[in-house]
Protein backbone atom coordinates (compact mmCIF):
# COMPACT_ATOMS: atom_id res chain seq x y z
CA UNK A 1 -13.53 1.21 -9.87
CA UNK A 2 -14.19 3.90 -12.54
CA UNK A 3 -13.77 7.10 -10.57
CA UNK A 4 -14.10 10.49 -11.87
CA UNK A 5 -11.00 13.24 -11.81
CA UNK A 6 -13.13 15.35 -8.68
CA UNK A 7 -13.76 12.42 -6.88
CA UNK A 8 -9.61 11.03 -6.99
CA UNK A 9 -8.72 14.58 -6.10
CA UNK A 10 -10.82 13.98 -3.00
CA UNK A 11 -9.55 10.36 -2.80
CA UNK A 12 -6.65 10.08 -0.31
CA UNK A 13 -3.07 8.96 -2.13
CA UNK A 14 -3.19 5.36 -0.29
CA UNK A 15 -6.91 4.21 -1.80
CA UNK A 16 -5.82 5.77 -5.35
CA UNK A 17 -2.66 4.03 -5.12
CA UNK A 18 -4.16 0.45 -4.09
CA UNK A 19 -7.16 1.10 -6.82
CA UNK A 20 -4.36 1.04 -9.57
CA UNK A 21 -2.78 -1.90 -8.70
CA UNK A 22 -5.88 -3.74 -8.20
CA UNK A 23 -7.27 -2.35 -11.79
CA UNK A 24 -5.12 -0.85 -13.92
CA UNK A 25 -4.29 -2.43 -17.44
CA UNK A 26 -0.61 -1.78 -16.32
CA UNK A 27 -1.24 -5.13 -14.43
CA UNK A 28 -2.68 -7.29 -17.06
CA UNK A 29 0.48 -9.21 -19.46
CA UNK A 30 -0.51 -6.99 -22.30
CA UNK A 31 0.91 -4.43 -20.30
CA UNK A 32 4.41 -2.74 -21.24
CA UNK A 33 7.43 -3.49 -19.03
CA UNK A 34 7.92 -0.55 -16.26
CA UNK A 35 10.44 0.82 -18.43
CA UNK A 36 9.06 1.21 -21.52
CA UNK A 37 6.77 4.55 -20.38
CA UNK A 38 10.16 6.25 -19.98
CA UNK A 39 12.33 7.58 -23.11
CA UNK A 40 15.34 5.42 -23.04
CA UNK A 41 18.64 6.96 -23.34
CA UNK A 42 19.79 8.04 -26.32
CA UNK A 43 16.06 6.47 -28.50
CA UNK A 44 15.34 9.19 -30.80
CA UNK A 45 12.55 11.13 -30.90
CA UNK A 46 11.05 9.95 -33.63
CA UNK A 47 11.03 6.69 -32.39
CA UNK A 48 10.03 7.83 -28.80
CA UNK A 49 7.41 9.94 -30.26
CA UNK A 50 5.88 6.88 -31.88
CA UNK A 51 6.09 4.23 -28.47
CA UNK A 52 4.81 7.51 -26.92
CA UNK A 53 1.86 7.31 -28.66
CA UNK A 54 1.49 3.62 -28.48
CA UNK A 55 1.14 4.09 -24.67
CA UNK A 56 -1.21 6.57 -24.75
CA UNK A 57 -3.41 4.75 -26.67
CA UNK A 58 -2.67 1.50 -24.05
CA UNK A 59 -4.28 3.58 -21.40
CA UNK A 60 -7.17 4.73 -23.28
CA UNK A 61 -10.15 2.76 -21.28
CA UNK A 62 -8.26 1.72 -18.32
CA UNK A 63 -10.98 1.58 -15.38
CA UNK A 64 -8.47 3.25 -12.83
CA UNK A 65 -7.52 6.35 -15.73
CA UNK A 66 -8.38 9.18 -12.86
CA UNK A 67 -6.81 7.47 -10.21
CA UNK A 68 -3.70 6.93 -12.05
CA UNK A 69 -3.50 10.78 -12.58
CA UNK A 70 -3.89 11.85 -10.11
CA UNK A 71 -1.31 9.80 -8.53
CA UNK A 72 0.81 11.40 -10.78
CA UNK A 73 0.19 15.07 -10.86
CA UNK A 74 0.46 14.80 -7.37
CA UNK A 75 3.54 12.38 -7.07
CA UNK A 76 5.96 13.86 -9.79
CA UNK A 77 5.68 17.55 -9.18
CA UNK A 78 9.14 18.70 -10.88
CA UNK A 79 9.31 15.79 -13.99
CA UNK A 80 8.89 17.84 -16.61
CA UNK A 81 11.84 17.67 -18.18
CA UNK A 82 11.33 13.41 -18.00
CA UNK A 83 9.99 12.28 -21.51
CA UNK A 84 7.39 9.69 -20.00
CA UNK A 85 3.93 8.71 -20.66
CA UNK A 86 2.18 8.49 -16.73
CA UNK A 87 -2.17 8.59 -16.50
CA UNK A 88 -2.65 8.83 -19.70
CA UNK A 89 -0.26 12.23 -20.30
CA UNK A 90 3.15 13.21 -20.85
CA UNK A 91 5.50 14.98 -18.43
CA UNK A 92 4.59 18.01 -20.46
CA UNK A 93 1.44 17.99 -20.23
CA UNK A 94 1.38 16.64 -16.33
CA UNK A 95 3.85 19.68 -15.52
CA UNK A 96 1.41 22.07 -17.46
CA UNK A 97 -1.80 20.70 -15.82
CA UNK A 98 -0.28 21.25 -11.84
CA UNK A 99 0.57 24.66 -12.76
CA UNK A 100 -2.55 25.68 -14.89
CA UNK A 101 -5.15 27.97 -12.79
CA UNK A 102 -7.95 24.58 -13.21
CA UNK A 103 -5.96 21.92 -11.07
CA UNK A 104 -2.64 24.30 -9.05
CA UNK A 105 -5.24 24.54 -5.92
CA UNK A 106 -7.37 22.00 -5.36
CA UNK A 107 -4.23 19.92 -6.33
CA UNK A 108 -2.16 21.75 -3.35
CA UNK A 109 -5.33 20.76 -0.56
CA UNK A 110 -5.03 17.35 -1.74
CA UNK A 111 -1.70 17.22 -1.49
CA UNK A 112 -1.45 19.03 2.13
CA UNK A 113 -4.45 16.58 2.72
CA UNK A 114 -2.39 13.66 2.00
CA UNK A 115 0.46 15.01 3.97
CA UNK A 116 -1.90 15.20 6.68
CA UNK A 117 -3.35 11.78 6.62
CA UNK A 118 0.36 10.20 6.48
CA UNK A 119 1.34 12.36 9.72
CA UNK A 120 -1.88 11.05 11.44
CA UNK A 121 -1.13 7.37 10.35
CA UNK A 122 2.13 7.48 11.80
CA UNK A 123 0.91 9.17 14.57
CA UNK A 124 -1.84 6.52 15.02
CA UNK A 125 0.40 3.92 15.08
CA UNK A 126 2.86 5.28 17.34
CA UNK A 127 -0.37 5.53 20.25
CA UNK A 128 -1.18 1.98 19.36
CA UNK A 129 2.48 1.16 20.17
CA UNK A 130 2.68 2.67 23.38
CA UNK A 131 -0.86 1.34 24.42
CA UNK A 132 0.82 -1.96 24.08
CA UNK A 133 3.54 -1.54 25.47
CA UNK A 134 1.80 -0.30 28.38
CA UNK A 135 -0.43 -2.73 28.75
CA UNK A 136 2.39 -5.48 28.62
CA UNK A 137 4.41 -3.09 31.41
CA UNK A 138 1.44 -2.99 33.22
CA UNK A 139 0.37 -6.60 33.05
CA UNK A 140 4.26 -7.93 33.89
CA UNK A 141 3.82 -5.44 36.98
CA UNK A 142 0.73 -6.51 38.06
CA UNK A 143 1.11 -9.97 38.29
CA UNK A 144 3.63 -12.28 39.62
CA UNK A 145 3.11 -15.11 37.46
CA UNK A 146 3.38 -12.86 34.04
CA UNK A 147 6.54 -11.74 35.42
CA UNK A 148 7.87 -15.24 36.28
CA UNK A 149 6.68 -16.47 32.73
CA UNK A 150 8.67 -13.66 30.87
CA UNK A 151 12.36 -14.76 29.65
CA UNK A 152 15.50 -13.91 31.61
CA UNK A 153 16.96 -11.34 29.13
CA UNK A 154 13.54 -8.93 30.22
CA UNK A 155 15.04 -5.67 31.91
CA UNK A 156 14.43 -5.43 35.73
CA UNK A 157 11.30 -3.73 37.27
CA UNK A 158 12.92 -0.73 37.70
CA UNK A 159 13.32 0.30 34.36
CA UNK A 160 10.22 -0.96 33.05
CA UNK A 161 8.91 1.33 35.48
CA UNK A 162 10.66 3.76 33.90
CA UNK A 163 9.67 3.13 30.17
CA UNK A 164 6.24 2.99 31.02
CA UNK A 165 6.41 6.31 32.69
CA UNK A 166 7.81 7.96 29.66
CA UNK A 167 5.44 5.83 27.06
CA UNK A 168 2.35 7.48 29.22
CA UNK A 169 4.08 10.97 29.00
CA UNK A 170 4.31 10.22 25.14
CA UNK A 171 1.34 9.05 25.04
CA UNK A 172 -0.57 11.84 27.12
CA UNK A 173 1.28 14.36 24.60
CA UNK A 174 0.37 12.80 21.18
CA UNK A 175 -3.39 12.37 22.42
CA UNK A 176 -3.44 16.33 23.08
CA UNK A 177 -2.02 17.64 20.27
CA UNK A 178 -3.71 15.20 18.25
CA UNK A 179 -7.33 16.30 20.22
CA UNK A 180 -6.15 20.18 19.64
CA UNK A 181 -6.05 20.10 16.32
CA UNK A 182 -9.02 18.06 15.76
CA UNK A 183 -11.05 20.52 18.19
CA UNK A 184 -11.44 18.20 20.81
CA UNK A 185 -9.12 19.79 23.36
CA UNK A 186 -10.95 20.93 26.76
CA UNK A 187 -12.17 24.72 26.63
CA UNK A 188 -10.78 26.76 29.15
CA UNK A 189 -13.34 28.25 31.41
CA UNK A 190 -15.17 31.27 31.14
């Protein structure tokens, strides 16, 4: 599970996120309460600067360290004015490290990467969706005895007619655009 920081930048948001809770010494018992990595109102500094430390020595050695921040510097992009402890840094030092030269653009791909990836997840799931529901529509049009099995409350023939028309005009569109921008889309002729 140990990963280093290049290879969670090229890690996808989901997999860095499920590594962490499946390693991270945040899940053993030892492990503060959720709350603690946060300065509680009105704790002093002194005595935040001292749990501060405590829980940056806590994460020292945790298996999942580069996963965990990265989750953060990409998660909380505008915390800097949060005392916490998150990956092994403060929000000083997380808000200093996505702005520094070092991390500000490969940070920003991974980021518009995992942006991506969510929009394509969606959009995956939305297709398999409709491919269902056509092939229900299609199988309750098809034959008699599907349709005779199917309860009462189902709407007539007409408009599942009509759904499945616009699911395959949804469908058709999300399978172009998505073919476009993955350079699949049919080249016009020459």
């Amino acid at each position: 599970m140990t990963m280093t920081p290049a290879r969670a930048r090229a890690t996808r948001l989901p997999q860095l996120t499920a590594d962490v809770q499946a390693g991270s010494h945040c899940t053993t018992p030892q492990a503060p309460e959720p709350g603690e990595w946060f300065r509680a109102e009105g704790e002093s500094l002194h005595s935040w600067a001292t749990r501060r430390q405590r829980l940056l020595r806590f994460c020292e050695g945790c298996p999942v360290l580069a996963q965990c921040r990265e989750i953060a510097l990409r998660l909380d992009t505008e915390l800097a004015d949060d005392d916490m402890v998150r990956g092994a840094m403060t929000a000083e030092q997380l808000y200093k490290a996505r702005r520094s030269k070092q991390h500000r653009r490969s940070l920003n791909r991974a980021i518009a990467a995992d942006r991506s990836f969510e929009a394509s997840d969606a959009e995956r799931n939305r297709i398999a969706k409709l491919t269902e529901q056509l092939r229900h529509a299609n199988l309750s049009q098809a034959d008699p005895r599907v349709r005779k099995a199917v309860d009462s409350n189902r709407p007539s023939p007409k408009n599942t007619v009509a759904e499945a028309t616009a699911a395959v005009h949804e469908l058709r569109t999300l399978r172009t655009a998505r073919r476009e921008r993955t350079g699949w889309a049919k080249r016009p002729a020459a």
